[in-house]
Protein backbone atom coordinates (compact mmCIF):
# COMPACT_ATOMS: atom_id res chain seq x y z
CA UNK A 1 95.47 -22.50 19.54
CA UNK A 2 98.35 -24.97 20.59
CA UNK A 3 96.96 -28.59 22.02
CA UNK A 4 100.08 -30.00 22.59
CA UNK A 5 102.46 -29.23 24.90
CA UNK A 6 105.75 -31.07 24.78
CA UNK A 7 108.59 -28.46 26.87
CA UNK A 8 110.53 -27.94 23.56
CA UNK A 9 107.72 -26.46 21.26
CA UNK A 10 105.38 -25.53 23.11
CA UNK A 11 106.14 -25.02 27.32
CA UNK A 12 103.73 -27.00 29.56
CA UNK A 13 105.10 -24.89 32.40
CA UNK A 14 104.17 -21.14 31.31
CA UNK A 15 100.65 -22.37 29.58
CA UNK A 16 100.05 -24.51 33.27
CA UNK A 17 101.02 -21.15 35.54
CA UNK A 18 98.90 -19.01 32.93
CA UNK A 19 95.82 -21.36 33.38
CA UNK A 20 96.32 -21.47 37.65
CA UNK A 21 96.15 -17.29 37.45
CA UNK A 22 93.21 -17.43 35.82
CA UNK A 23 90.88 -19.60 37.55
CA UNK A 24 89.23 -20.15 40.33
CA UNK A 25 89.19 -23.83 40.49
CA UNK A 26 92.19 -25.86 39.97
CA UNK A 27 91.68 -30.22 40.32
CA UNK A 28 94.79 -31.96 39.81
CA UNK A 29 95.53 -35.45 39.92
CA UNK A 30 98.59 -36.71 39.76
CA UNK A 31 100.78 -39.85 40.04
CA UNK A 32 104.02 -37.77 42.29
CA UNK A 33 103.95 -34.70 43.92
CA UNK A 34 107.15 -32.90 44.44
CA UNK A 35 108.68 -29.88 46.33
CA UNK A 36 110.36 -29.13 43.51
CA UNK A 37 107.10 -28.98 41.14
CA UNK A 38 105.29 -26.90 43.80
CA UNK A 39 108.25 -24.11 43.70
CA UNK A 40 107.54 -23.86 39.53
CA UNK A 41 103.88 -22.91 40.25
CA UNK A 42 103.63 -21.64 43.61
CA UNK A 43 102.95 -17.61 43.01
CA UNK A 44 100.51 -19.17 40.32
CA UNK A 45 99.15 -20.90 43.25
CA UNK A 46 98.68 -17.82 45.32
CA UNK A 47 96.79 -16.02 42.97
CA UNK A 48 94.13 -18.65 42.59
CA UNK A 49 93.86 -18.87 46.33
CA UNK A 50 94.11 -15.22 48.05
CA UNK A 51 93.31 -12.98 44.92
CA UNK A 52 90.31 -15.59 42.76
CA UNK A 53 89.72 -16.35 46.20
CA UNK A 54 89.59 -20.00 44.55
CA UNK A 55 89.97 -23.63 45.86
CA UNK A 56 92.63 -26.16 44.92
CA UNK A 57 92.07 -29.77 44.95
CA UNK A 58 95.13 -32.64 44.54
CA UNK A 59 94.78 -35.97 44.45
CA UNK A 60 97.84 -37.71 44.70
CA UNK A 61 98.99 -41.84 43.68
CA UNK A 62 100.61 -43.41 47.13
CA UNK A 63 103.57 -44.90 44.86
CA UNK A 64 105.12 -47.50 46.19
CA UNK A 65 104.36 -49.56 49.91
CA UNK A 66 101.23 -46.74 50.07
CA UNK A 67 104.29 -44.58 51.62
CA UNK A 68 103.56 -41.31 51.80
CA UNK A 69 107.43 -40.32 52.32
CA UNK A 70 108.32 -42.29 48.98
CA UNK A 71 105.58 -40.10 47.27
CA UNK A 72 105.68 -36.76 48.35
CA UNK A 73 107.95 -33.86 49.48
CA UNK A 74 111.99 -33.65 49.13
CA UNK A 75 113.22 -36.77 47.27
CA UNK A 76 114.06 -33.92 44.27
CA UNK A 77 114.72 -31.26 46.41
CA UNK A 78 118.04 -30.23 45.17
CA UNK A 79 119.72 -29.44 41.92
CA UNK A 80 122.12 -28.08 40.23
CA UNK A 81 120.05 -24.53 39.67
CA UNK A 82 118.90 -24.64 43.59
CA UNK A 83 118.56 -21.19 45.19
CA UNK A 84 118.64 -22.48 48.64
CA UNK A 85 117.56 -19.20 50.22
CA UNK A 86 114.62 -18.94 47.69
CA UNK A 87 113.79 -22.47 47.77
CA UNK A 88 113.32 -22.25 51.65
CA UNK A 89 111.09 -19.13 51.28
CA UNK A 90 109.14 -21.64 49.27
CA UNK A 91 109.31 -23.77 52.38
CA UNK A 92 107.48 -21.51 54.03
CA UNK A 93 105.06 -20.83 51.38
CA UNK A 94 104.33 -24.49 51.71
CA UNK A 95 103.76 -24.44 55.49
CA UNK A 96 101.38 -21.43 54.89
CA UNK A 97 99.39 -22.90 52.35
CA UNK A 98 98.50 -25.82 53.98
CA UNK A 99 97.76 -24.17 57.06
CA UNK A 100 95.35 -21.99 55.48
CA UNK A 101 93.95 -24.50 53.49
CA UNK A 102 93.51 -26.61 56.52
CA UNK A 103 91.37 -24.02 58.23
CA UNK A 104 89.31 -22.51 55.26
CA UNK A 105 89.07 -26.02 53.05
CA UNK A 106 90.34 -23.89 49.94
CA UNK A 107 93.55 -26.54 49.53
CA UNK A 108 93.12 -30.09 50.17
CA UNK A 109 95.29 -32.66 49.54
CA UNK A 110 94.30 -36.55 49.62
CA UNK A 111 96.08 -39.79 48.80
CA UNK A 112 94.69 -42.36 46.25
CA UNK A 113 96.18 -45.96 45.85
CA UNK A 114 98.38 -46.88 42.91
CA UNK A 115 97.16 -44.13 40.73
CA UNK A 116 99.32 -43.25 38.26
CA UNK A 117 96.82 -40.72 36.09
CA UNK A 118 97.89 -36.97 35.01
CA UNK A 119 95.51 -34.54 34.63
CA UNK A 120 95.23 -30.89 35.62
CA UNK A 121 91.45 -29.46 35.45
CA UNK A 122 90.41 -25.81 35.53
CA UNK A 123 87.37 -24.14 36.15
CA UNK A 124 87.63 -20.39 34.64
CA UNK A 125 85.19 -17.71 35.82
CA UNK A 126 86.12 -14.62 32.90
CA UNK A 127 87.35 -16.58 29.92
CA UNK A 128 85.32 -17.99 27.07
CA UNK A 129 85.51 -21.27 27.84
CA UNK A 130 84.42 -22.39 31.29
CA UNK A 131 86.37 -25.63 31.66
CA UNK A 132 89.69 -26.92 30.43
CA UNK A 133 92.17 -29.71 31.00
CA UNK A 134 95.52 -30.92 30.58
CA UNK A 135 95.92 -34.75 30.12
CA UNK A 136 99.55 -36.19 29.80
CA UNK A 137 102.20 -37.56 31.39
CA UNK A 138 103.70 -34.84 33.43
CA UNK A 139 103.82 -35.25 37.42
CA UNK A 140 103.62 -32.49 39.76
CA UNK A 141 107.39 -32.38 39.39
CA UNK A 142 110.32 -30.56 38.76
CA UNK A 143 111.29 -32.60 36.12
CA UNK A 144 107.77 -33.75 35.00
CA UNK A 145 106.71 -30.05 34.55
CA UNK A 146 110.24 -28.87 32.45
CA UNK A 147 111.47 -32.13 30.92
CA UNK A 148 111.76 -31.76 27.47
CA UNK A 149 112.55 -35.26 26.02
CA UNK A 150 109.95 -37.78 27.71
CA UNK A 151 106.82 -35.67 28.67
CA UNK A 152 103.65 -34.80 26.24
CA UNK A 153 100.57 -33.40 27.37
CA UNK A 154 97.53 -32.47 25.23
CA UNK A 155 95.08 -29.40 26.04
CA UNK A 156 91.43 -29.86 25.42
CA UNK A 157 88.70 -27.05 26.18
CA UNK A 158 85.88 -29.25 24.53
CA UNK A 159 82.79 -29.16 26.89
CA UNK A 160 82.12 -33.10 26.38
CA UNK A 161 86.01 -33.81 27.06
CA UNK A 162 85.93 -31.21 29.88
CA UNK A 163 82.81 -32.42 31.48
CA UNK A 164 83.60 -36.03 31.59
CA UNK A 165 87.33 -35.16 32.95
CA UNK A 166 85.54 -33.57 36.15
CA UNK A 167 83.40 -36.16 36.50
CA UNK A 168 86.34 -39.09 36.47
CA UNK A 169 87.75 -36.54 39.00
CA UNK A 170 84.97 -36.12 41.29
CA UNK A 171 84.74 -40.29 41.20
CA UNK A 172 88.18 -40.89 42.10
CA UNK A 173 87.86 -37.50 45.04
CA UNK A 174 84.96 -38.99 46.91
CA UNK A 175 86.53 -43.02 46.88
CA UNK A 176 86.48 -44.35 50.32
CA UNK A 177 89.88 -45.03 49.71
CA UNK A 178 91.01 -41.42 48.95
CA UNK A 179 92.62 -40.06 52.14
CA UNK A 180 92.84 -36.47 53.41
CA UNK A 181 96.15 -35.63 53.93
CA UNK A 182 96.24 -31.80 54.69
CA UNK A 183 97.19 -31.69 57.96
CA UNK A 184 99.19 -34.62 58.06
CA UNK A 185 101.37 -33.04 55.12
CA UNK A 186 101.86 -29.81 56.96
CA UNK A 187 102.78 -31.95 60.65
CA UNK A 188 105.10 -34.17 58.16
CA UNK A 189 106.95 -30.87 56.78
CA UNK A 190 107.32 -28.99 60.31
CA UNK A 191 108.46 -32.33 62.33
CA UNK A 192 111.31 -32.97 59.73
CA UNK A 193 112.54 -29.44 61.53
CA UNK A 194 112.98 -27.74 58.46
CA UNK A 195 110.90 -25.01 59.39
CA UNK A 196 110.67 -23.86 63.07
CA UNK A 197 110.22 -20.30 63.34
CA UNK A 198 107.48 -17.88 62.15
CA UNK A 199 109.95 -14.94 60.98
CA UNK A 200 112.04 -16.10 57.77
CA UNK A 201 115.22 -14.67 59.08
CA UNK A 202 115.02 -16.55 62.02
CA UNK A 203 114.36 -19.83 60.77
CA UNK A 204 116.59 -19.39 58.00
CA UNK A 205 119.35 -19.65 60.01
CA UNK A 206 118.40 -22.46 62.00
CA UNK A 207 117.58 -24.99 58.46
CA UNK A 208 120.55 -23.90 56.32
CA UNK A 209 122.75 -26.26 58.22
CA UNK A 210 120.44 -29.01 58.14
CA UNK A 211 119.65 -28.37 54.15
CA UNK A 212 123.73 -28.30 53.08
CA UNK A 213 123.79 -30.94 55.50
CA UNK A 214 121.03 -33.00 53.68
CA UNK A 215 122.58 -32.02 50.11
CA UNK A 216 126.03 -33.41 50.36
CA UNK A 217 124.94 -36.30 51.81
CA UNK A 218 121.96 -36.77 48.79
CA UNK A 219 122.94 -34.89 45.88
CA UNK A 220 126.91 -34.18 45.89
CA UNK A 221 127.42 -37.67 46.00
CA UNK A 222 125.87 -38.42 43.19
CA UNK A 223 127.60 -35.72 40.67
């Protein structure tokens, strides 16, 4: 069995997405959460959450200022392999999951200051080991999750290791200064009018101005 996981041996990406489908509990914690990372993982994502019928917990670092702009959503948005119309399908995804996590408490999101820690925790209900964790230095990012120079994370299904992993976790969850940010997210992603319609080909049409719009003015510059 592989224990380290470096995107040019060994792919962090495939083994994280093969761990997500197969468990019903997923705790992450993470220094940067990115659009970009959640569009590498997302159908992983809906398989631990409407077929394990399975919970999701993330506890994100506030970065900088404790701004939750400067630490979340669509700083990475674009690059050069964007698929804009896929990418805003994941939009959408992104709108849904939150709502539904909102209302059934299966996805919750919170903010935890100056954290800069890495590790992705999974509870299995079917495989032999119950438990097991990634710790490393990849972010919940497009480039944290597929860089292949500058990231190493090691995989450890050890009870001992396991064990005391959840219970750092479940520490740093229930501080007084971790914030639930669920709904907040979701109101932060629909204000930004980037999604305004419930039917895809509708609001399609009304974003893709504002996202080529939003490109050359961030990206195209730059290249």
């Amino acid at each position: 069995m592989k224990n380290l996981f470096d995107n040019e041996n060994e792919s962090f990406l495939k083994k994280l997405n093969e761990l997500i489908k197969n468990s019903i509990q997923v705790d992450i914690c993470v220094g940067y959460f990115k659009f970009s990372g959640w569009c590498l993982i997302v159908e992983s994502l809906q398989d631990i959450l409407y077929i394990n019928n399975g919970t999701i917990r993330l506890l994100v670092g506030t970065g900088e200022n404790n701004d939750i702009n400067k630490t979340l959503f669509f700083d990475d948005f674009f690059h050069k392999d964007i698929n804009l119309k896929k990418e805003t399908q994941n939009l959408n995804k992104l709108v849904q999951f939150l709502q539904f996590g909102e209302q059934t408490k299966k996805l919750t999101v919170k903010l935890i200051p100056n954290t800069h820690s890495k590790i992705y925790i999974f509870t299995h209900e079917n495989l032999e080991n119950e438990n097991s964790i990634f710790i490393g230095s990849s972010n919940l990012t497009r480039n944290g999750l597929t860089n292949t120079i500058r990231e190493l994370n090691c995989y450890f299904t050890d009870k001992h290791i396991c064990d005391e992993a959840k219970n750092w976790f479940e520490q740093k969850w229930n501080l007084d200064l971790s914030k639930d940010i669920t709904s907040e997210l979701w109101n932060s992603v629909y204000e930004k009018n980037l999604l305004k319609c419930d039917e895809y080909d509708e609001y399609y049409d009304v974003i893709e101005d504002e996202l080529e719009k939003y490109y050359y003015e961030h990206y195209y510059d730059m290249n």
